[in-house]
Protein backbone atom coordinates (compact mmCIF):
# COMPACT_ATOMS: atom_id res chain seq x y z
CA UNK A 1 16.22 33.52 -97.83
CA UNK A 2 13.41 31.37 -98.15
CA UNK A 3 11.78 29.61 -94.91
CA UNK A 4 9.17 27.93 -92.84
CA UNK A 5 8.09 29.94 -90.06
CA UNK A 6 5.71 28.89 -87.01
CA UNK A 7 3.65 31.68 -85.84
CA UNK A 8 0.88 30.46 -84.07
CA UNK A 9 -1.70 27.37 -84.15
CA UNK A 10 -2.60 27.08 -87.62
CA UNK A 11 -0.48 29.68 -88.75
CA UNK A 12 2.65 28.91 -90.29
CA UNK A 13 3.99 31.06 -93.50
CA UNK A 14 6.30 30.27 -96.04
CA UNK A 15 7.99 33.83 -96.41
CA UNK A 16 11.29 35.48 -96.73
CA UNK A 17 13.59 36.04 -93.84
CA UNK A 18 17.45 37.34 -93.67
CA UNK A 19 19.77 34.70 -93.97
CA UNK A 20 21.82 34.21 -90.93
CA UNK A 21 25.05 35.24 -90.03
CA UNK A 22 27.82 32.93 -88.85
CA UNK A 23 28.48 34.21 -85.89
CA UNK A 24 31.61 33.58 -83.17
CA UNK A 25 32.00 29.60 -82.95
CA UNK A 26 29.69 28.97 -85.13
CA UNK A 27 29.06 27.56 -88.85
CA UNK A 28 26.80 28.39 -91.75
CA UNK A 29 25.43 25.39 -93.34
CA UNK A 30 23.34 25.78 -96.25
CA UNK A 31 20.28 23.05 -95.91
CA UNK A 32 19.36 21.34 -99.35
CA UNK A 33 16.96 19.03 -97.19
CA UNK A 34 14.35 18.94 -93.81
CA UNK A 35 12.35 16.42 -92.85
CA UNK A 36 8.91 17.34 -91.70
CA UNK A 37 8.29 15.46 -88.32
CA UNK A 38 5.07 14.60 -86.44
CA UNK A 39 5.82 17.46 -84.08
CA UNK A 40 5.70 19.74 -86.69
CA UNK A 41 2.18 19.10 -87.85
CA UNK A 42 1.13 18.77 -84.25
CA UNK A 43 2.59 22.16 -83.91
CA UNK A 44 0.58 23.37 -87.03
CA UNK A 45 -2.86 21.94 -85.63
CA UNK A 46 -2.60 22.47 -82.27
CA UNK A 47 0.75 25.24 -81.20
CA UNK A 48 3.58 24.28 -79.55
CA UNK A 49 4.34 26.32 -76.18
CA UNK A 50 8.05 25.31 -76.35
CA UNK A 51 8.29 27.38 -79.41
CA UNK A 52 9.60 30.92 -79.08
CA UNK A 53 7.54 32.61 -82.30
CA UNK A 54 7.69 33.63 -84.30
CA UNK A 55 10.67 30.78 -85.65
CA UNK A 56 11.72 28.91 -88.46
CA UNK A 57 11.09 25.05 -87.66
CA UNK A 58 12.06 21.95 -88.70
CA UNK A 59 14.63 19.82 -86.78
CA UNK A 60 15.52 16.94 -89.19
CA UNK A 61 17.74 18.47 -92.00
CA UNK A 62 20.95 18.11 -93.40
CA UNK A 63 23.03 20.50 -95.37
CA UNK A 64 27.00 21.52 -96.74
CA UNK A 65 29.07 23.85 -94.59
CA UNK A 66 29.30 26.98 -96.82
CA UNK A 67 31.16 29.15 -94.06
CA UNK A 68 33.52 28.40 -91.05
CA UNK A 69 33.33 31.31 -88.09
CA UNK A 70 37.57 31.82 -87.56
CA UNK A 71 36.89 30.97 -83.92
CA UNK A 72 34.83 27.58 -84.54
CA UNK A 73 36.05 24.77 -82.90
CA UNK A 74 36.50 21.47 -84.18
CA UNK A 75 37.78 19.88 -87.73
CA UNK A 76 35.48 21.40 -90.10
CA UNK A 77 35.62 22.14 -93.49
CA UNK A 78 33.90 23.90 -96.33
CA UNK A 79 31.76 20.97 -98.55
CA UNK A 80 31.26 18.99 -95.22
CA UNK A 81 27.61 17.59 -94.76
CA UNK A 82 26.68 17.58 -91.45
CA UNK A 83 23.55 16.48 -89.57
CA UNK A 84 22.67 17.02 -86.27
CA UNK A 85 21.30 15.51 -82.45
CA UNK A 86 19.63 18.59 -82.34
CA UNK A 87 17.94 18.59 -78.76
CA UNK A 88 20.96 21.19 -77.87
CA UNK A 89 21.75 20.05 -74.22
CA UNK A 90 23.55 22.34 -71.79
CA UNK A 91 26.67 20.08 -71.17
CA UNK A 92 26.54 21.14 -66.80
CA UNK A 93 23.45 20.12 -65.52
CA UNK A 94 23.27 16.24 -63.27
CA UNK A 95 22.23 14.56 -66.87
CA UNK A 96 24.47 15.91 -69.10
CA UNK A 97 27.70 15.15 -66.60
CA UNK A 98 26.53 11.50 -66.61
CA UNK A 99 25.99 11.22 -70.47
CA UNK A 100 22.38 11.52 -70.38
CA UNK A 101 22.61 14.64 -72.65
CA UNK A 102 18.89 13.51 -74.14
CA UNK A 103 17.60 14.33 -70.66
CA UNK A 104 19.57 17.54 -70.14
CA UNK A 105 17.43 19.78 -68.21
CA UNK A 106 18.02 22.57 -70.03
CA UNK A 107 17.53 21.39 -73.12
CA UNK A 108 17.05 24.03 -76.67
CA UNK A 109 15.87 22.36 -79.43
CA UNK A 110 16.57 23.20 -82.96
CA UNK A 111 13.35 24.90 -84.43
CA UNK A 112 12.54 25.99 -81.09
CA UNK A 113 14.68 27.46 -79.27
CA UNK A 114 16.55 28.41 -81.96
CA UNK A 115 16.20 28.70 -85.77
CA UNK A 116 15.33 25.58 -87.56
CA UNK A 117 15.94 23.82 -90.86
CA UNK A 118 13.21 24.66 -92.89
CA UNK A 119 14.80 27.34 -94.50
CA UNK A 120 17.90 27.74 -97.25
CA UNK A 121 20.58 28.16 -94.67
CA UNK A 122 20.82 27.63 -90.78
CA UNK A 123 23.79 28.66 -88.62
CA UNK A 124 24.74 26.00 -86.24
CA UNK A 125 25.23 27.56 -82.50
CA UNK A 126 29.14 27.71 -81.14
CA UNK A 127 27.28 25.29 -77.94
CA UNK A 128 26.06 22.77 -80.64
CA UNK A 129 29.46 22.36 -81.43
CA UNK A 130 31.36 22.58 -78.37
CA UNK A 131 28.94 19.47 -77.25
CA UNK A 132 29.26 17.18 -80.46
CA UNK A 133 25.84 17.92 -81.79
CA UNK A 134 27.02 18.23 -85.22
CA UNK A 135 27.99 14.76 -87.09
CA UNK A 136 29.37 14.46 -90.66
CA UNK A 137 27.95 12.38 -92.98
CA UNK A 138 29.81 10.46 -96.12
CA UNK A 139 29.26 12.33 -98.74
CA UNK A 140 27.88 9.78 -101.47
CA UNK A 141 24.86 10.15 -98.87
CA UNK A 142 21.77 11.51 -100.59
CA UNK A 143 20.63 14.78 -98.71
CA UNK A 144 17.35 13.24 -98.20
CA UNK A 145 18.64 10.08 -96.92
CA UNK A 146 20.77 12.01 -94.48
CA UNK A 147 17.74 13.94 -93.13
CA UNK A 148 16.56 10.83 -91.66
CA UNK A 149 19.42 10.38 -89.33
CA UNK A 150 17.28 12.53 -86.66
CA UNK A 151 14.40 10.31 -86.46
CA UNK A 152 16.49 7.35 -87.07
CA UNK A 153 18.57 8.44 -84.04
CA UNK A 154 15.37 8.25 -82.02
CA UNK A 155 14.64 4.97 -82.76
CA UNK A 156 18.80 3.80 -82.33
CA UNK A 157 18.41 5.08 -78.70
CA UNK A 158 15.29 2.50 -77.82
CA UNK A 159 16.46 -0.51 -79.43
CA UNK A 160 19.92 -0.21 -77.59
CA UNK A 161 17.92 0.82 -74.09
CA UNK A 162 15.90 -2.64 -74.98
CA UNK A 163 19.35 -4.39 -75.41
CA UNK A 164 18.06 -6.38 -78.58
CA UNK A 165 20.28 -9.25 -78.94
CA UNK A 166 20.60 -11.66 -81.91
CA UNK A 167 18.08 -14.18 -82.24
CA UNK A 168 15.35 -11.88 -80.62
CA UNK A 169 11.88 -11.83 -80.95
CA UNK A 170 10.54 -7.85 -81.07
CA UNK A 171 6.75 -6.98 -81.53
CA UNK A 172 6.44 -3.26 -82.73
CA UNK A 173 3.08 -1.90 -81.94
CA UNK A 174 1.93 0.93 -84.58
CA UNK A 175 3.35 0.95 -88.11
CA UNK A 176 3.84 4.93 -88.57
CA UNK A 177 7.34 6.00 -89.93
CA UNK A 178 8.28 5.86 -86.32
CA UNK A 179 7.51 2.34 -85.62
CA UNK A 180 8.88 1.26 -88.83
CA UNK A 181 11.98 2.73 -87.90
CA UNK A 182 11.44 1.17 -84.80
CA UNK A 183 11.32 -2.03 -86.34
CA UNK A 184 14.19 -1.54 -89.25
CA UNK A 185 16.45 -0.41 -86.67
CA UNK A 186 15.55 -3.67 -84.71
CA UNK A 187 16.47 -5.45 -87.01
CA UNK A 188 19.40 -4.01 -87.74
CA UNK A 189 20.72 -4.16 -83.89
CA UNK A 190 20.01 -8.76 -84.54
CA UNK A 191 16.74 -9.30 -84.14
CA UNK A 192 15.44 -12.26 -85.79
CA UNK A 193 12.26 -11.91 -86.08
CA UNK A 194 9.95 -8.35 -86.28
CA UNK A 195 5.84 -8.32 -85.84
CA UNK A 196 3.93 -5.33 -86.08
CA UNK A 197 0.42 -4.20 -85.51
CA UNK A 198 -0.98 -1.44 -86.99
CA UNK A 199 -5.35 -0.49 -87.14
CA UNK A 200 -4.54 1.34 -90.40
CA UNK A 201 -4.87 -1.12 -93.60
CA UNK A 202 -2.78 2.30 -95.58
CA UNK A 203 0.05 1.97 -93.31
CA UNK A 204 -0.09 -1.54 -93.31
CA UNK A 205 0.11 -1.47 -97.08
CA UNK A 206 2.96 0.47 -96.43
CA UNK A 207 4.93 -2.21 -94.02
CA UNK A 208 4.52 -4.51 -96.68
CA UNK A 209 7.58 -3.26 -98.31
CA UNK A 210 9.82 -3.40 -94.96
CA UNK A 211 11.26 -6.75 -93.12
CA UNK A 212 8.69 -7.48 -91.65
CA UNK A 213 7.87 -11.08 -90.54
CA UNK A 214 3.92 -11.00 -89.26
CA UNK A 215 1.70 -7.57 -90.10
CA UNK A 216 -1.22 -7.64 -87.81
CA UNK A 217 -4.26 -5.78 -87.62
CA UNK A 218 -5.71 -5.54 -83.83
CA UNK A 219 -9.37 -5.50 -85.54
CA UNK A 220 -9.64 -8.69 -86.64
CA UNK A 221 -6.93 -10.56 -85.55
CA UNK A 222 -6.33 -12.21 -81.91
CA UNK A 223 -2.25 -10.20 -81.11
CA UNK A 224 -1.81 -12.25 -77.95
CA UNK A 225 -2.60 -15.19 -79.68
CA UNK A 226 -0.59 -14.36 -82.79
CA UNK A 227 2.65 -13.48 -80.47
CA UNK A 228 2.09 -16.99 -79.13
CA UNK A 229 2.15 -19.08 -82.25
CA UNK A 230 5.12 -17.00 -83.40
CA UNK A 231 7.18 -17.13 -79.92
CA UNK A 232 6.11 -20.83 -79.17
CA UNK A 233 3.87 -19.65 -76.05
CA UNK A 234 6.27 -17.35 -73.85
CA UNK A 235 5.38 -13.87 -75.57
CA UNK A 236 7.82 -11.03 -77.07
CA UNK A 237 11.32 -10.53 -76.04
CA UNK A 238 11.18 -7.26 -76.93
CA UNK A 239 7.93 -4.77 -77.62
CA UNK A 240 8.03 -1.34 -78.60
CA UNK A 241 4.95 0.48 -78.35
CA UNK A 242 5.73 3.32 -81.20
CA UNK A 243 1.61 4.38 -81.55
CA UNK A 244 0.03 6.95 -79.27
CA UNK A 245 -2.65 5.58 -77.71
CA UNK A 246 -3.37 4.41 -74.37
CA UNK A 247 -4.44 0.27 -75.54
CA UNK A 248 -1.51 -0.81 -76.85
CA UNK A 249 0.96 0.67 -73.84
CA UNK A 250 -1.57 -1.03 -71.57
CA UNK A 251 -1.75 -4.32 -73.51
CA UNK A 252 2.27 -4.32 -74.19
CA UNK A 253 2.88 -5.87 -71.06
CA UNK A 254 0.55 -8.49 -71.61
CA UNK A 255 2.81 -9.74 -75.03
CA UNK A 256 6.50 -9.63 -73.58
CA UNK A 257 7.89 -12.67 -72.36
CA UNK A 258 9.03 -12.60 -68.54
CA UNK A 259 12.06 -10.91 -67.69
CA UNK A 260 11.29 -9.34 -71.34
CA UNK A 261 11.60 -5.69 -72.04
CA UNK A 262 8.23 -2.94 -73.00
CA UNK A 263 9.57 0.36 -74.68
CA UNK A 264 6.77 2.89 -74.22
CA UNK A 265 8.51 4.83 -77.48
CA UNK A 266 5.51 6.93 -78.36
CA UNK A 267 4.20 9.98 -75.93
CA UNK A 268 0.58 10.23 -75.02
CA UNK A 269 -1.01 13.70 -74.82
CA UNK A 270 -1.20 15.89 -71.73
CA UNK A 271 -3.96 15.06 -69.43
CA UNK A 272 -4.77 11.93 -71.46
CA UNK A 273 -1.72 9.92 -70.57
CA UNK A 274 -2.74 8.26 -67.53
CA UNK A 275 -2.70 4.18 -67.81
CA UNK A 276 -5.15 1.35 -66.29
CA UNK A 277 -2.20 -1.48 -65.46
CA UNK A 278 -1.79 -4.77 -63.78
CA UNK A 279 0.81 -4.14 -61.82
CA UNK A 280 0.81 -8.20 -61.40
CA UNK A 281 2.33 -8.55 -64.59
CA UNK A 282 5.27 -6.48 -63.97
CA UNK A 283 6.26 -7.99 -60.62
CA UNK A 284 5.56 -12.03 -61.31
CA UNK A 285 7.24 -11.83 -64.62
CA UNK A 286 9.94 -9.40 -63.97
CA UNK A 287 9.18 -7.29 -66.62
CA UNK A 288 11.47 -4.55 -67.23
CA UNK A 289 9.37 -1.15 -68.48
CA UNK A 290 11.09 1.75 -70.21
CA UNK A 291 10.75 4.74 -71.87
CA UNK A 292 12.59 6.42 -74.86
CA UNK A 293 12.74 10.12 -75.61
CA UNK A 294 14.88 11.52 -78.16
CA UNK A 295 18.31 11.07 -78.70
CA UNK A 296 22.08 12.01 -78.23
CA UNK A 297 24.90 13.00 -80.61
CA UNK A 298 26.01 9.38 -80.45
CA UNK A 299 23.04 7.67 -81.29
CA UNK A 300 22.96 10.04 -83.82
CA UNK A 301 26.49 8.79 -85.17
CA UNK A 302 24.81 5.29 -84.88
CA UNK A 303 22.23 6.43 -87.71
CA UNK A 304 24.57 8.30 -89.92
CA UNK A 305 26.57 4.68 -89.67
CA UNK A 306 23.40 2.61 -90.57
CA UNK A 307 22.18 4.51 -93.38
CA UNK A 308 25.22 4.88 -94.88
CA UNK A 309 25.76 1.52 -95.03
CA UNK A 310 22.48 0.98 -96.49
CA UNK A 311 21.24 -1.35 -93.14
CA UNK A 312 17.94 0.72 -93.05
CA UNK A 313 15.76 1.36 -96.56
CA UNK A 314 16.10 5.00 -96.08
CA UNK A 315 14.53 5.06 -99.47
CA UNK A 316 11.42 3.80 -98.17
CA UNK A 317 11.25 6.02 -95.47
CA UNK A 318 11.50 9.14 -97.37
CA UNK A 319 8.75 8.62 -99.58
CA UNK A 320 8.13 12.30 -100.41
CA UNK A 321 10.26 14.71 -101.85
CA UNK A 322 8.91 18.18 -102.07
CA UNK A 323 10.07 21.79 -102.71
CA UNK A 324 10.15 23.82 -99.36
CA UNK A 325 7.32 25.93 -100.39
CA UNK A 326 4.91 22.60 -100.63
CA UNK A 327 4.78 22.68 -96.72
CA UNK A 328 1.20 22.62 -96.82
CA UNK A 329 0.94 19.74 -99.41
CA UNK A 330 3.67 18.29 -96.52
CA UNK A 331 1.19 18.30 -94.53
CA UNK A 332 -1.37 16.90 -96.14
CA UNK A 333 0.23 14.05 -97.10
CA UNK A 334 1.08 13.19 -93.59
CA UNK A 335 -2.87 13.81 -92.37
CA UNK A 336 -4.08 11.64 -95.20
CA UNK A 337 -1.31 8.65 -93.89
CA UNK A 338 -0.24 8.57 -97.76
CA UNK A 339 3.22 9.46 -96.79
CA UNK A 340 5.70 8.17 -94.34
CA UNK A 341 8.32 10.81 -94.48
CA UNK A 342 8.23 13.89 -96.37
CA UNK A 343 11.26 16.12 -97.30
CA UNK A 344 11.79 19.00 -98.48
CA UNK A 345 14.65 19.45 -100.46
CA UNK A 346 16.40 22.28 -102.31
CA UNK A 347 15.78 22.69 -105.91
């Protein structure tokens, strides 16, 4: 079959591979689309030491159950499209037991640990299953809507850690896909109103099309004093920093509101993620700082339920479709900030 595999920094090959075998507990799902994530062009510029190379990669796909392993548990059946939380957690360790299975501490990932989606067909591992990783999706779903339930997940699992309610004010800081998911899935969860800053005029071009209230640029407009006028003086219920870069975590918890809520969605690189903070802030306005990393088979669920239901503009989102040997034009499209998400979908 036909795949995307990581090799090393800068070396990733679209080549020919065996298709897998559906072993015991498992299913054979053949993939007619991936999304290609930030991590996986990060992983093409700069390696990825989590990744056992050489492997097939890509963690946001969808596909249709073509075979069922005898032994598979679970109520599966041939045709099903399936999606999956597919940070594979161990189901024993302290996290998992208390339904923390994001922050399992043996966690192996899909395209990883184990083979990814970038390729024709993937076979689903008999743990995957056993622990709910695997979530149908309605079938009228376009494939390439469906592939977004991954990264949509993500963003499900900070807005309910922020506990949006209706009515709220939420300031998303950084207008890639991930903070416009960010913000589409805020609104979706009640809030009222949605700002965003972004430095990139592209990307802001690109929010214009969203629900977005206020688009600000940091270079030339005054945030704080835009959050103001917009939250009649007392600052954000709600901010989500989804950009990775020092400023805006630091300046986050100067925009909340007190007793307000600052998501630090976005990771900052190693040995470059240390913060200058007033720690003043935090403790006279009993501000409440999180963070948000990946996501669990439920918040999965939650996505599959949103964009079938048409409560996020998965359209939008996935504003490339390519052929899975156009990896490279993938990626390009992503560097140049042209596209938000690109998948790659079977021809």
């Amino acid at each position: 079959m036909k795949s995307i595999v990581y090799y090393a920094p800068g070396d990733i090959r679209y080549e020919d591979v065996p298709k897998p075998v559906c072993g015991a507990g498992e299913i054979l799902v053949k993939v007619d689309a991936c999304a290609v994530c930030g991590t996986d062009l990060k992983s093409k510029l700069h390696g990825n030491p989590r990744i056992k190379a050489p492997c097939i990669i890509g963690h946001e796909f969808t596909g249709l159950i073509e075979e069922i392993c005898p032994t598979t548990k679970g109520d599966w059946k041939i045709g099903d499209r399936i999606v999956m939380a597919t940070s594979i957690s161990c189901g024993q360790c302290y996290y998992c037991r208390n339904n923390l299975r994001n922050l399992c501490a043996n966690l192996t990932p899909i395209g990883f640990a184990y083979s990814g989606g970038m390729a024709e067909y993937i076979s689903i591992p008999a743990i995957a299953l056993e622990g709910g990783h695997a979530v149908k999706v309605p079938n009228e779903v376009p494939a390439a809507w469906a592939a977004l339930s991954e990264p949509l997940s993500c963003a499900v699992n900070s807005v309910q850690q922020c506990n949006i309610q209706d009515g709220d004010t939420v300031l998303v800081m950084g207008a890639g896909p991930m903070g416009l998911l960010n913000a589409v899935a805020a609104r979706a969860f009640g809030a009222s109103k949605i700002l965003l800053t972004e430095l990139n005029e592209l990307r802001r071009k690109q929010a214009r099309q969203f629900d977005i209230d206020r688009i600000i640029n940091p270079d030339n407009e005054d945030v704080s004093e835009i959050v103001k006028q917009e939250t009649g003086g007392i600052g954000a219920d709600v901010v989500i920093v989804a950009a990775p870069a020092a400023l805006p975590q630091e300046q986050a918890l100067s925009l909340v509101r007190k007793r307000g809520t600052v998501c630090l969605f976005a990771s900052l690189p190693a040995g470059k993620s240390s913060l200058t903070v007033d720690s003043r802030l935090i403790h006279y306005g009993e501000i409440r700082v999180i963070g948000s990393s990946d996501s669990t088979p439920e918040h999965v669920q939650k996505a599959v339920e949103l964009i079938a239901s048409k409560k996020i503009p998965a359209a939008q989102i996935a504003s490339h479709q390519l052929p899975l040997e156009q990896i490279e034009k993938a990626f390009e499209l992503m560097q140049s900030g042209e596209a938000l998400r690109v998948v790659l979908v079977s021809s």
